[in-house]
N, C-alpha and C. Protein backbone atom coordinates (compact mmCIF):
# COMPACT_ATOMS: atom_id res chain seq x y z
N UNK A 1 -25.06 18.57 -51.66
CA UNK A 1 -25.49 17.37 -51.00
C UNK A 1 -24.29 16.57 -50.50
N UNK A 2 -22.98 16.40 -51.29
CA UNK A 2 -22.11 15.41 -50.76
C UNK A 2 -20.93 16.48 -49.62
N UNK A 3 -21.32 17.50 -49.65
CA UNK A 3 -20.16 18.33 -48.78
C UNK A 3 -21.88 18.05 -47.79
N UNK A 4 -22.37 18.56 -47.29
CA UNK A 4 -23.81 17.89 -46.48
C UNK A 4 -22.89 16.15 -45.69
N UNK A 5 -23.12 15.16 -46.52
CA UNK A 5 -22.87 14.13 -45.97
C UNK A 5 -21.19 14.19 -45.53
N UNK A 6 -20.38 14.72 -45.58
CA UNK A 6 -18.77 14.63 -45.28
C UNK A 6 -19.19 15.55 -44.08
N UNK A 7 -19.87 16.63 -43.97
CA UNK A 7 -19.65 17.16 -42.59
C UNK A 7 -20.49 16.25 -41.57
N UNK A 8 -21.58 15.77 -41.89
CA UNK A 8 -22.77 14.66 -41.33
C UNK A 8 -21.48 13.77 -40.75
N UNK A 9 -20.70 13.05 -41.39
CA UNK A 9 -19.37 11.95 -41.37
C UNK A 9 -18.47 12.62 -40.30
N UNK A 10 -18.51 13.85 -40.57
CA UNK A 10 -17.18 14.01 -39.49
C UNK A 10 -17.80 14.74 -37.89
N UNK A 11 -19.06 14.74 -37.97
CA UNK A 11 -19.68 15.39 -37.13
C UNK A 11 -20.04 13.60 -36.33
N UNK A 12 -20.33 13.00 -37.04
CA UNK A 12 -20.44 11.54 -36.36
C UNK A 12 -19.62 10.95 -35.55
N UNK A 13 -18.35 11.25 -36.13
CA UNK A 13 -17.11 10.77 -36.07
C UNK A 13 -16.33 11.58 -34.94
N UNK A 14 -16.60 12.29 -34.99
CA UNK A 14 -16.18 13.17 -33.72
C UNK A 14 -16.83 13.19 -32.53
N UNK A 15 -18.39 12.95 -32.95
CA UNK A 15 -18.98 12.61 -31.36
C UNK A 15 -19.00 11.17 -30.96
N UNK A 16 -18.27 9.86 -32.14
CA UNK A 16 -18.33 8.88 -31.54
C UNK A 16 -16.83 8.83 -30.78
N UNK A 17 -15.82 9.61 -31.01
CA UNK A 17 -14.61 10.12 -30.77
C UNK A 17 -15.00 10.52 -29.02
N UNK A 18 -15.03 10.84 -29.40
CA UNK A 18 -15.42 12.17 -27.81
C UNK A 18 -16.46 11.12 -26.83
N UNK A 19 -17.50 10.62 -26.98
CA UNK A 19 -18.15 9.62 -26.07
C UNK A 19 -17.33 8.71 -26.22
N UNK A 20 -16.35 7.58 -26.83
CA UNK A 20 -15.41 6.39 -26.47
C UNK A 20 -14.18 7.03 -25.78
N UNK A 21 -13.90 8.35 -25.65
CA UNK A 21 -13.06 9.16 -25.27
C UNK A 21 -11.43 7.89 -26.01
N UNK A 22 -10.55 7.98 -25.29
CA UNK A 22 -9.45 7.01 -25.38
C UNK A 22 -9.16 5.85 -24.44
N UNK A 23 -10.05 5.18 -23.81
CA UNK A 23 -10.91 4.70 -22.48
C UNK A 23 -10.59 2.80 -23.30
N UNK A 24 -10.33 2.79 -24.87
CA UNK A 24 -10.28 1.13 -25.10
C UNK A 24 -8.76 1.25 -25.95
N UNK A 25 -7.63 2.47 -25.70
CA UNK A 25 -6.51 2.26 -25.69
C UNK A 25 -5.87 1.41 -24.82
N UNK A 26 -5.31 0.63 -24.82
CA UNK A 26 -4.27 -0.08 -24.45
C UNK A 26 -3.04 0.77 -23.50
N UNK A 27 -2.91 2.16 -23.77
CA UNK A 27 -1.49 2.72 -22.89
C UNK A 27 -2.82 3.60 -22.38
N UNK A 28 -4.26 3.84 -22.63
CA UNK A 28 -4.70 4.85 -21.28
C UNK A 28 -4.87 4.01 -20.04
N UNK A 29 -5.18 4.98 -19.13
CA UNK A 29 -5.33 4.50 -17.98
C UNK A 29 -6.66 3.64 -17.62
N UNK A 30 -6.99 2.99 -16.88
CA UNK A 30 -8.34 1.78 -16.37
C UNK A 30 -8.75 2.50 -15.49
N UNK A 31 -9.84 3.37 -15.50
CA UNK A 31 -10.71 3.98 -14.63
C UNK A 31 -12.17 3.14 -14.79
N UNK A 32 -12.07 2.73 -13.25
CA UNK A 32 -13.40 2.02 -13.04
C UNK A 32 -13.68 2.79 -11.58
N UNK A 33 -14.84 2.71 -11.23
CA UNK A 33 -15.56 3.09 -10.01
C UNK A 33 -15.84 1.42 -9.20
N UNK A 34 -16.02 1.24 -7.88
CA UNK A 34 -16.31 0.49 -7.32
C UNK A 34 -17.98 0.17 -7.33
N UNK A 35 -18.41 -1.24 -7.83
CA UNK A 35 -19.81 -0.81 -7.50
C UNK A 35 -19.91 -1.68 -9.03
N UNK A 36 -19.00 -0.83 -10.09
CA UNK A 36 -19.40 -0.91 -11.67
C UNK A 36 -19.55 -2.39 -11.71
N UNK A 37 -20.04 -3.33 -12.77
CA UNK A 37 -19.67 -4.48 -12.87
C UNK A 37 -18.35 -5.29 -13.17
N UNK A 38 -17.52 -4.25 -14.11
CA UNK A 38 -16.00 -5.06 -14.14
C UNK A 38 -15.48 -4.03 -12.97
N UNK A 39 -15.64 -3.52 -12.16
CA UNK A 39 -14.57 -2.96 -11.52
C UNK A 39 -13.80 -3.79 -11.01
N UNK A 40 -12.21 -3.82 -10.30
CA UNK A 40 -11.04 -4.26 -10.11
C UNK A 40 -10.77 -3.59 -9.87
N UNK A 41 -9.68 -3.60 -8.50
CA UNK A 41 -8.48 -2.96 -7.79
C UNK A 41 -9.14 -2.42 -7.11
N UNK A 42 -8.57 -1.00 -5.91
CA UNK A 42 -8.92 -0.94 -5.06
C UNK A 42 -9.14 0.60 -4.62
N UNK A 43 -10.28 0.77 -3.96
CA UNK A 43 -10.37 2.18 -3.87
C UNK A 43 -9.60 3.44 -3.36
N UNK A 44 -8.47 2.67 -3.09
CA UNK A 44 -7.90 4.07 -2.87
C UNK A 44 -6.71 4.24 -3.38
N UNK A 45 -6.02 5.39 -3.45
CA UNK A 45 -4.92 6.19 -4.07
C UNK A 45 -3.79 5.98 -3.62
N UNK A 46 -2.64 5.59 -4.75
CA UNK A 46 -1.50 5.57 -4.26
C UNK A 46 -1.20 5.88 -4.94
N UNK A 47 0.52 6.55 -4.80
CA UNK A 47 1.53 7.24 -5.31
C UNK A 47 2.82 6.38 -5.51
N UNK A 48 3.45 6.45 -6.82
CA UNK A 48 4.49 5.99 -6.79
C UNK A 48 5.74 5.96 -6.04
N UNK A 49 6.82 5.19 -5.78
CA UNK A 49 7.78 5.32 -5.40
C UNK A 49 8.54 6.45 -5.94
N UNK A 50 9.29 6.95 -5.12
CA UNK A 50 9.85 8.34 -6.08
C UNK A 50 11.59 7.31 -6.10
N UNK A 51 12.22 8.11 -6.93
CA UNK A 51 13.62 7.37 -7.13
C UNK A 51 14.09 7.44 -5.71
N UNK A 52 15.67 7.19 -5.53
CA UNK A 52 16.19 6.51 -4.58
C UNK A 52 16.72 8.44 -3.98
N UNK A 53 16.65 8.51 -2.73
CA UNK A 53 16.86 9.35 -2.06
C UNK A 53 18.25 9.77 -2.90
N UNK A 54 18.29 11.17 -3.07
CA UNK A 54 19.59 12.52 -2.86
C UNK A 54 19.93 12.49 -1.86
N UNK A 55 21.51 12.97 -1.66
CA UNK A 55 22.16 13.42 -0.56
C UNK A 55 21.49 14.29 0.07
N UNK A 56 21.29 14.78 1.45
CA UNK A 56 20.51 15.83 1.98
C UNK A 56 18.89 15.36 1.77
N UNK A 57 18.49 14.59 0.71
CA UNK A 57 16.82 14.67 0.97
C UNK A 57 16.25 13.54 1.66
N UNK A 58 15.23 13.82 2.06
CA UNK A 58 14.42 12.08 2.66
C UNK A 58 14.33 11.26 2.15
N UNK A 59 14.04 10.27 2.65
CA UNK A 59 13.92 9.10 1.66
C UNK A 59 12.24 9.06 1.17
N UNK A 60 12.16 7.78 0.63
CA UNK A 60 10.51 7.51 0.04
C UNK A 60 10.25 7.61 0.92
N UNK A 61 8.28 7.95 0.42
CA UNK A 61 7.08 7.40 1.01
C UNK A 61 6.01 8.08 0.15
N UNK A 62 4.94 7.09 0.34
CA UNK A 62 3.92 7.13 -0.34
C UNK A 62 2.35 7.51 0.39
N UNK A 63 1.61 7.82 0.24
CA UNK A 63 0.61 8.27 0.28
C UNK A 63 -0.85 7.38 0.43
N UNK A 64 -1.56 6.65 0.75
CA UNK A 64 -2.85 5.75 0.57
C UNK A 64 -3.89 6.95 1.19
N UNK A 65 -5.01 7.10 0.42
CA UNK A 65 -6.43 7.51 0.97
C UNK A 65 -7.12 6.30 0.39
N UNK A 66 -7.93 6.13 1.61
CA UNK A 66 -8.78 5.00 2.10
C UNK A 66 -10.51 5.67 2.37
N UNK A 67 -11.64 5.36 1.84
CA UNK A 67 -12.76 6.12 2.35
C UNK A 67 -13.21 4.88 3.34
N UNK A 68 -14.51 4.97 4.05
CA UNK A 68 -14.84 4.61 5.09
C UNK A 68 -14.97 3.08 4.81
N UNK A 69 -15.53 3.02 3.69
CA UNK A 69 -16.06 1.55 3.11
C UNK A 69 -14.92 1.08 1.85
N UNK A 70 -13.88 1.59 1.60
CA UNK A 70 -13.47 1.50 0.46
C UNK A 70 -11.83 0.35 1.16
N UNK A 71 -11.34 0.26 0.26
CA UNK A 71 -9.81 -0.84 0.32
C UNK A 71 -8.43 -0.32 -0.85
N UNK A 72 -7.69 -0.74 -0.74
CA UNK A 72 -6.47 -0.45 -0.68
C UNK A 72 -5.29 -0.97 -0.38
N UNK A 73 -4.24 -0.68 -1.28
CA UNK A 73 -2.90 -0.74 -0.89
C UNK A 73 -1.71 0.05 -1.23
N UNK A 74 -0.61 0.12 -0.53
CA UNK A 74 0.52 1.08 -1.17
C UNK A 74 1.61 0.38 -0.57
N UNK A 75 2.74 0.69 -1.21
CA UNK A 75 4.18 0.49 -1.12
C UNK A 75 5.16 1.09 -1.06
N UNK A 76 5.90 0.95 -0.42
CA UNK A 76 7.06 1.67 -0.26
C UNK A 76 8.66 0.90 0.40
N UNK A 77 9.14 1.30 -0.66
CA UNK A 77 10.59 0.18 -0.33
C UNK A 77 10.06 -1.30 -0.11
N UNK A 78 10.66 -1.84 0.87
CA UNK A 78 10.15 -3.19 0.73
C UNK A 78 8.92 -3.89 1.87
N UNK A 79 8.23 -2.03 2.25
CA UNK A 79 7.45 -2.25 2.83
C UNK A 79 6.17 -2.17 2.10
N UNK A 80 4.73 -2.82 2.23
CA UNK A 80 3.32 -3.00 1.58
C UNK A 80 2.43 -3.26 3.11
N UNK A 81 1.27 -2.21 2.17
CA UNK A 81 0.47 -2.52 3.64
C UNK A 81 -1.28 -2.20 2.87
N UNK A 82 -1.99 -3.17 3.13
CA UNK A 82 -2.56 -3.75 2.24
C UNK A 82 -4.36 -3.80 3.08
N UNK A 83 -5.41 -3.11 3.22
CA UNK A 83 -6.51 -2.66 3.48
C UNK A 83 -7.38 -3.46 2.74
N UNK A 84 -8.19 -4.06 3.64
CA UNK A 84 -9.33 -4.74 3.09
C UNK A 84 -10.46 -4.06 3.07
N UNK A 85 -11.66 -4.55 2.41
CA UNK A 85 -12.85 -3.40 2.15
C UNK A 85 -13.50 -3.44 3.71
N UNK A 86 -14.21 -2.06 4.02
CA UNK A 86 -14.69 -1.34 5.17
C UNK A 86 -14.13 -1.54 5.98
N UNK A 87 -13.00 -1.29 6.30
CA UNK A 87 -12.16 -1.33 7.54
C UNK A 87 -12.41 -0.29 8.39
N UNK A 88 -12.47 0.72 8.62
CA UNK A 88 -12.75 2.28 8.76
C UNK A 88 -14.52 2.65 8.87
N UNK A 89 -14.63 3.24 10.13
CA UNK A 89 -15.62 4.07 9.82
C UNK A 89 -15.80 5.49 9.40
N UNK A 90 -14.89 6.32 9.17
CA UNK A 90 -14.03 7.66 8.63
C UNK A 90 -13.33 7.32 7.99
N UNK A 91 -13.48 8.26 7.14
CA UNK A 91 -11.90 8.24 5.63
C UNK A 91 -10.63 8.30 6.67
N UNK A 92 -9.59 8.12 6.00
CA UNK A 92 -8.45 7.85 6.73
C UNK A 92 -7.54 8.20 5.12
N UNK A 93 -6.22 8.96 6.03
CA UNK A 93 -4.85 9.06 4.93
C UNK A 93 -3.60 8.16 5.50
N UNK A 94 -3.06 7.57 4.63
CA UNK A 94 -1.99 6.66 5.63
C UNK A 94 -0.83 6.90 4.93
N UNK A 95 0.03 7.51 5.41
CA UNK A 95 1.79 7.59 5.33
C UNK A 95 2.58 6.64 5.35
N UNK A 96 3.11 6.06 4.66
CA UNK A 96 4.14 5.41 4.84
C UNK A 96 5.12 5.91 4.40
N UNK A 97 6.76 6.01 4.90
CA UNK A 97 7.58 6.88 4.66
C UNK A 97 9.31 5.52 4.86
N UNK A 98 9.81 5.83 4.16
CA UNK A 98 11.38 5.07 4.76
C UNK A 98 12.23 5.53 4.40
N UNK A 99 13.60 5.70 5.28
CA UNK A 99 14.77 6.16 5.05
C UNK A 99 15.40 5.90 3.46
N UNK A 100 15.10 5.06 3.22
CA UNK A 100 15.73 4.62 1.87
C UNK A 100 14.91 2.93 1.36
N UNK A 101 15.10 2.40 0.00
CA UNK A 101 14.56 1.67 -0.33
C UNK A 101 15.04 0.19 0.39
N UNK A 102 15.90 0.00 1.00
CA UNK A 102 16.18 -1.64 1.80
C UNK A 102 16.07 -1.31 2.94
N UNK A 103 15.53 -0.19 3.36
CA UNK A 103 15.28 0.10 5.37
C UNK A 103 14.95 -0.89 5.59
N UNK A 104 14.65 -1.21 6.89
CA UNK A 104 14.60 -2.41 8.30
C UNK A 104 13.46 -2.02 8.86
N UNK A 105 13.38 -0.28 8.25
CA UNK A 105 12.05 0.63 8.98
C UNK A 105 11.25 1.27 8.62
N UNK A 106 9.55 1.21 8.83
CA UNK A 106 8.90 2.17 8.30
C UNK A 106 7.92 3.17 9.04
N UNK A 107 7.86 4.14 8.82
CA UNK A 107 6.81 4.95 9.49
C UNK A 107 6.01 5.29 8.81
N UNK A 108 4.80 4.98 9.69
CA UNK A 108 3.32 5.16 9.52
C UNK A 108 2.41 6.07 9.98
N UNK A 109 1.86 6.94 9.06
CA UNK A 109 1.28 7.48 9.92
C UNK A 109 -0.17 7.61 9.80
N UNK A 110 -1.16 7.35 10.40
CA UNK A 110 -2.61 7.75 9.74
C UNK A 110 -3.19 8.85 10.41
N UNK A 111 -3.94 9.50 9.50
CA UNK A 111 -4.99 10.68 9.49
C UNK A 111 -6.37 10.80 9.47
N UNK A 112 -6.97 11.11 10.31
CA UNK A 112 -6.74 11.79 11.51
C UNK A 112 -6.11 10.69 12.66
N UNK A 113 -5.51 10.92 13.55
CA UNK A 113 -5.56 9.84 14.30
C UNK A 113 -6.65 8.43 15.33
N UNK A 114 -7.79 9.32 15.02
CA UNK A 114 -9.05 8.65 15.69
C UNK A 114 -9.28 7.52 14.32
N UNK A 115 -9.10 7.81 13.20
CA UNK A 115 -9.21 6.41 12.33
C UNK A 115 -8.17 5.39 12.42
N UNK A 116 -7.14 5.13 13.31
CA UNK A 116 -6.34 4.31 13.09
C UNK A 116 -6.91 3.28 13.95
N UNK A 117 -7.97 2.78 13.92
CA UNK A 117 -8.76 1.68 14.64
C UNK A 117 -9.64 1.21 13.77
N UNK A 118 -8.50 -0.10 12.68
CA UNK A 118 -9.27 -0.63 11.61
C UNK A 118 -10.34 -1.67 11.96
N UNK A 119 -11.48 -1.91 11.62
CA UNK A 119 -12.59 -3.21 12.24
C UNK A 119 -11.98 -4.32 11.50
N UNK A 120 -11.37 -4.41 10.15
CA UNK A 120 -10.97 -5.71 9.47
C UNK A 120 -9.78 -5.37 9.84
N UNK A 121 -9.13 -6.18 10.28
CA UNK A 121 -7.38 -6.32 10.28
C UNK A 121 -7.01 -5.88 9.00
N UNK A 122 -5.84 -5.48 9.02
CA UNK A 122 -4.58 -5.08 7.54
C UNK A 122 -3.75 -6.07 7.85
N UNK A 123 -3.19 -5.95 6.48
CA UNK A 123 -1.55 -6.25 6.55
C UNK A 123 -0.94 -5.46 6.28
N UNK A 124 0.85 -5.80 7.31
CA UNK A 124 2.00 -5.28 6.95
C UNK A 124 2.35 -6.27 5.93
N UNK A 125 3.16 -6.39 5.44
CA UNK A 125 4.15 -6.90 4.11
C UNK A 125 5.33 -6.49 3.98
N UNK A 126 6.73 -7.19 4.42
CA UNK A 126 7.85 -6.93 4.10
C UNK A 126 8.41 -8.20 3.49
N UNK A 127 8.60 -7.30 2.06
CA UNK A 127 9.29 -8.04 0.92
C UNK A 127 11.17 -8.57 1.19
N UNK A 128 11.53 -9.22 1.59
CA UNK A 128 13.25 -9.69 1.31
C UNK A 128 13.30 -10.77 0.08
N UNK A 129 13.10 -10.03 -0.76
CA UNK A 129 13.23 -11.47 -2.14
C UNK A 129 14.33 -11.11 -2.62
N UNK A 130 14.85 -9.48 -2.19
CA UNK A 130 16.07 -8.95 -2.59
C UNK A 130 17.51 -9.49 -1.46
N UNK A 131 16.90 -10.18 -0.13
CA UNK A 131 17.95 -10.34 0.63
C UNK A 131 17.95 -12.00 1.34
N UNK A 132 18.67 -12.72 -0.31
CA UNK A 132 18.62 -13.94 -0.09
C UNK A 132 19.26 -15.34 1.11
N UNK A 133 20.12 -14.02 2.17
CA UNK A 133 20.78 -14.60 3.08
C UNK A 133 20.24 -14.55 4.12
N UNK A 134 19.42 -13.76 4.19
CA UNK A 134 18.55 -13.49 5.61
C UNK A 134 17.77 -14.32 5.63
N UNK A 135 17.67 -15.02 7.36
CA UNK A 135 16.95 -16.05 7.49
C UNK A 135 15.83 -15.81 7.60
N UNK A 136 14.46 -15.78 8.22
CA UNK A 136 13.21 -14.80 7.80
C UNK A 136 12.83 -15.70 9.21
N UNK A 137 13.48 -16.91 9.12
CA UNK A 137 12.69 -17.90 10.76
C UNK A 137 13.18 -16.96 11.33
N UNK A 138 14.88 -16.34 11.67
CA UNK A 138 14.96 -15.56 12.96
C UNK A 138 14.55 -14.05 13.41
N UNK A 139 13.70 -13.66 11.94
CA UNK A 139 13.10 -12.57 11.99
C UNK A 139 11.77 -12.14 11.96
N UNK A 140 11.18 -11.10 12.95
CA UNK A 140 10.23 -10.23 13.03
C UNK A 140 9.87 -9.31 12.88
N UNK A 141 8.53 -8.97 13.58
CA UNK A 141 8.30 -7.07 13.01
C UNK A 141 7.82 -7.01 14.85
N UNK A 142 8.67 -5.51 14.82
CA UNK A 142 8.37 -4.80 15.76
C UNK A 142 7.46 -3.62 15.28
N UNK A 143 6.59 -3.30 16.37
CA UNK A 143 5.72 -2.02 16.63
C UNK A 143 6.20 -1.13 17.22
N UNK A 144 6.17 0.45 16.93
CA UNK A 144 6.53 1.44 18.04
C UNK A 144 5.26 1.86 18.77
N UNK A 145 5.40 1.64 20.18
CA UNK A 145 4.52 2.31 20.84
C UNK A 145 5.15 2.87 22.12
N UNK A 146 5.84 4.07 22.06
CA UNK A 146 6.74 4.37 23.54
C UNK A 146 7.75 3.34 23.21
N UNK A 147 8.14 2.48 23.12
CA UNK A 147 9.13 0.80 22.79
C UNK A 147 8.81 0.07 21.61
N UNK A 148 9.78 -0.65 21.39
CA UNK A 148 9.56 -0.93 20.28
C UNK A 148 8.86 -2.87 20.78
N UNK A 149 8.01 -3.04 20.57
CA UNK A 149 7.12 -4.22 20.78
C UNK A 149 7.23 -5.72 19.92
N UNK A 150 7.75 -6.62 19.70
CA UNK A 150 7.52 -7.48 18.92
C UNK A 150 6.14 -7.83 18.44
N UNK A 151 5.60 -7.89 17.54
CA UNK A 151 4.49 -7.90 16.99
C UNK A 151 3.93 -9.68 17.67
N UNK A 152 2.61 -9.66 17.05
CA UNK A 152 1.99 -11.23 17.74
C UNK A 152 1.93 -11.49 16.38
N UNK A 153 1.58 -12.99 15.78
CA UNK A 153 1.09 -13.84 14.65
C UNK A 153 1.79 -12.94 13.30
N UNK A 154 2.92 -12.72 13.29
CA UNK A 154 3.72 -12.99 11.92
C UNK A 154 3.89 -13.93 11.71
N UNK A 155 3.65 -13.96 10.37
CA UNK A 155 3.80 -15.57 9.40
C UNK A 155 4.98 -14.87 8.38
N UNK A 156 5.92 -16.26 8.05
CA UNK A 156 6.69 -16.18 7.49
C UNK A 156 6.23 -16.57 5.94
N UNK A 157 6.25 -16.25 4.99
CA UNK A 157 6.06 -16.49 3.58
C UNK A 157 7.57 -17.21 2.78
N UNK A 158 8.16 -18.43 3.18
CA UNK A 158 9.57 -18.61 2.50
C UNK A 158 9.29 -18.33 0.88
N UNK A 159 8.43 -19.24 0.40
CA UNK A 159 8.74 -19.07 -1.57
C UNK A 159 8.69 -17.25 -1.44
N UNK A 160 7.72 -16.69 -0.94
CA UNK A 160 7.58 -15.33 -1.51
C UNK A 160 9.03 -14.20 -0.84
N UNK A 161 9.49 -15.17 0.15
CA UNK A 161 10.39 -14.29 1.09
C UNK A 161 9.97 -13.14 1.78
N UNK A 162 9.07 -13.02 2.50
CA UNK A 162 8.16 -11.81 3.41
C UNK A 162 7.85 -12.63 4.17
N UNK A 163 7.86 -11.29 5.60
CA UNK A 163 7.26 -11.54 7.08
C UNK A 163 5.77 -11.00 6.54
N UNK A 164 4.67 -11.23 7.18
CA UNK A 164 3.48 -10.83 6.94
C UNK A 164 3.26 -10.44 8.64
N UNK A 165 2.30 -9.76 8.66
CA UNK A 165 1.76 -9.44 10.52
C UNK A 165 0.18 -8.66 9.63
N UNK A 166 -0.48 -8.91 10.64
CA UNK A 166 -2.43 -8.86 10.34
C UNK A 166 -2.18 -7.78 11.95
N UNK A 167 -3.06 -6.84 11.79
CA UNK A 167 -3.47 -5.97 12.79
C UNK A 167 -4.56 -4.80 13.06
N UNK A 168 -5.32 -4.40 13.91
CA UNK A 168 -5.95 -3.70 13.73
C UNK A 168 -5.59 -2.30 13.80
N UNK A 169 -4.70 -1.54 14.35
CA UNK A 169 -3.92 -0.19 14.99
C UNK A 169 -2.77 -0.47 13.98
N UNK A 170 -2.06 0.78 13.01
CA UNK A 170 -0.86 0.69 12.40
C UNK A 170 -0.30 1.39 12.89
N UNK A 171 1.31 1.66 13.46
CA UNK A 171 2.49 2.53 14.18
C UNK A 171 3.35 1.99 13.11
N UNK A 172 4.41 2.90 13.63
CA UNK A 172 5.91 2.62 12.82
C UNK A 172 6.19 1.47 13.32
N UNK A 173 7.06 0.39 11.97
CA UNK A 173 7.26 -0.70 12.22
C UNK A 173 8.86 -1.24 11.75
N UNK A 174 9.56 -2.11 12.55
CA UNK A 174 10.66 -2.08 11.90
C UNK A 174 10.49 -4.03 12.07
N UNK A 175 11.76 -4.59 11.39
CA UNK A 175 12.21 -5.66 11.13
C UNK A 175 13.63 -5.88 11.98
N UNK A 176 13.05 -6.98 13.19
CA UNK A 176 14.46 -6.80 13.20
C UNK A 176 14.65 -8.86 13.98
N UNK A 177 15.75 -9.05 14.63
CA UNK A 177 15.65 -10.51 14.98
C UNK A 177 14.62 -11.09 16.15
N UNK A 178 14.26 -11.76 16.08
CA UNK A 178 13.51 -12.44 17.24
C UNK A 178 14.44 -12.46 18.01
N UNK A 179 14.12 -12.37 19.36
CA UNK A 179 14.42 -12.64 20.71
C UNK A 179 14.06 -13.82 21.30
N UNK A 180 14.67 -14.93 21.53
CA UNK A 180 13.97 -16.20 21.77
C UNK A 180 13.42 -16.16 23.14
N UNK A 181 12.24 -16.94 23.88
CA UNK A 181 11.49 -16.99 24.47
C UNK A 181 12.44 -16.63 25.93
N UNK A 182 13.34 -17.60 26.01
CA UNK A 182 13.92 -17.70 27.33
C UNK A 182 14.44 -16.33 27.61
N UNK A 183 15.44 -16.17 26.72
CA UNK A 183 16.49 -14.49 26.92
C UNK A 183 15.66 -13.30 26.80
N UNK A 184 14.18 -13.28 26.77
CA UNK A 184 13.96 -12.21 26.81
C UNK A 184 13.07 -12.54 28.41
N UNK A 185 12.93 -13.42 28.79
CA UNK A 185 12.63 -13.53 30.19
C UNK A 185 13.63 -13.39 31.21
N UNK A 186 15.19 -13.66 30.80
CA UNK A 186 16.15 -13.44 31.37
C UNK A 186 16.01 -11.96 31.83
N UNK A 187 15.89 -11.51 30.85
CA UNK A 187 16.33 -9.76 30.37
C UNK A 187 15.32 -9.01 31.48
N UNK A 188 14.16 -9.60 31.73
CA UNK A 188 13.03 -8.83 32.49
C UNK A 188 13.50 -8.42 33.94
């Protein structure tokens, strides 16, 4: 009877084991689905920064899958680019890639190319909290399209130190000085 109740005990104990899985540890991971009632964060996948480029190899970039209705963000160097929910009517993969972690530049790329026509605007996000001399008033974000384009409605963030830019189409984007109004009418 009592070897009966010790296997009863560990047969309990093992299936209450196995259904709580390790899911209210503290170092596992927070897997929630969108939809659930506590869910948090955002539906899609990102990849860490990998360390700082080897001689001979590329630099970072990271990875975002985005589904049609779903949101997101990823980072890379001191670039962030940041997906609000249903942007997309097709899943979409988005590249972001940079020479090294303080680039000026990032390339973007999304997959397939017929999804890079978001309905909610994104953001770009470039972090300088690391580059306390740079003025951020005389700086912008350019777009590549054939040329490199000064972007429209970047906002400057001073406490946080980031340019921000909202857009619907993402291309490679770099940081570089404003061109003031007059001298680039000169230039035409």
């Amino acid at each position: 009877m009592r070897l009966l109740q010790v296997r009863s005990a560990l047969l309990l104990g093992t299936l209450a084991l196995l259904l709580t899985g390790c899911g209210r540890d503290p170092v596992s991971p927070q897997v929630t689905l969108p939809g659930q009632p506590d869910a948090s964060g955002f539906g899609g996948t990102q990849t860490e920064d990998p360390e700082p480029p080897v001689h001979g190899q590329p630099g970072a970039s990271t990875v975002l899958f985005v589904s049609a209705n779903g949101e997101g963000s990823a980072r890379v160097g001191r670039f962030a680019v940041k997906i609000h929910k249903n942007p997309l009517r097709n899943p979409a993969t988005i590249t972001l890639s940079v020479t090294d972690r303080d680039a000026m530049q990032v390339d973007i790329q999304v997959s397939p190319p017929e999804a890079n026509d978001f309905q909610v605007p994104i953001e770009l996000t470039a972090d300088f909290s690391d580059r306390p001399d740079l003025n951020l008033n005389n700086q912008t974000v350019f777009w590549w399209n054939d040329e490199w384009r000064a972007a429209d409605n970047v906002t400057v963030k001073q406490g946080d130190r980031q340019l921000k830019v909202r857009t619907h189409r993402l291309a490679g984007a770099k940081i570089g000085e404003r061109v003031p109004a007059s001298l680039g009418r000169e230039m035409e």
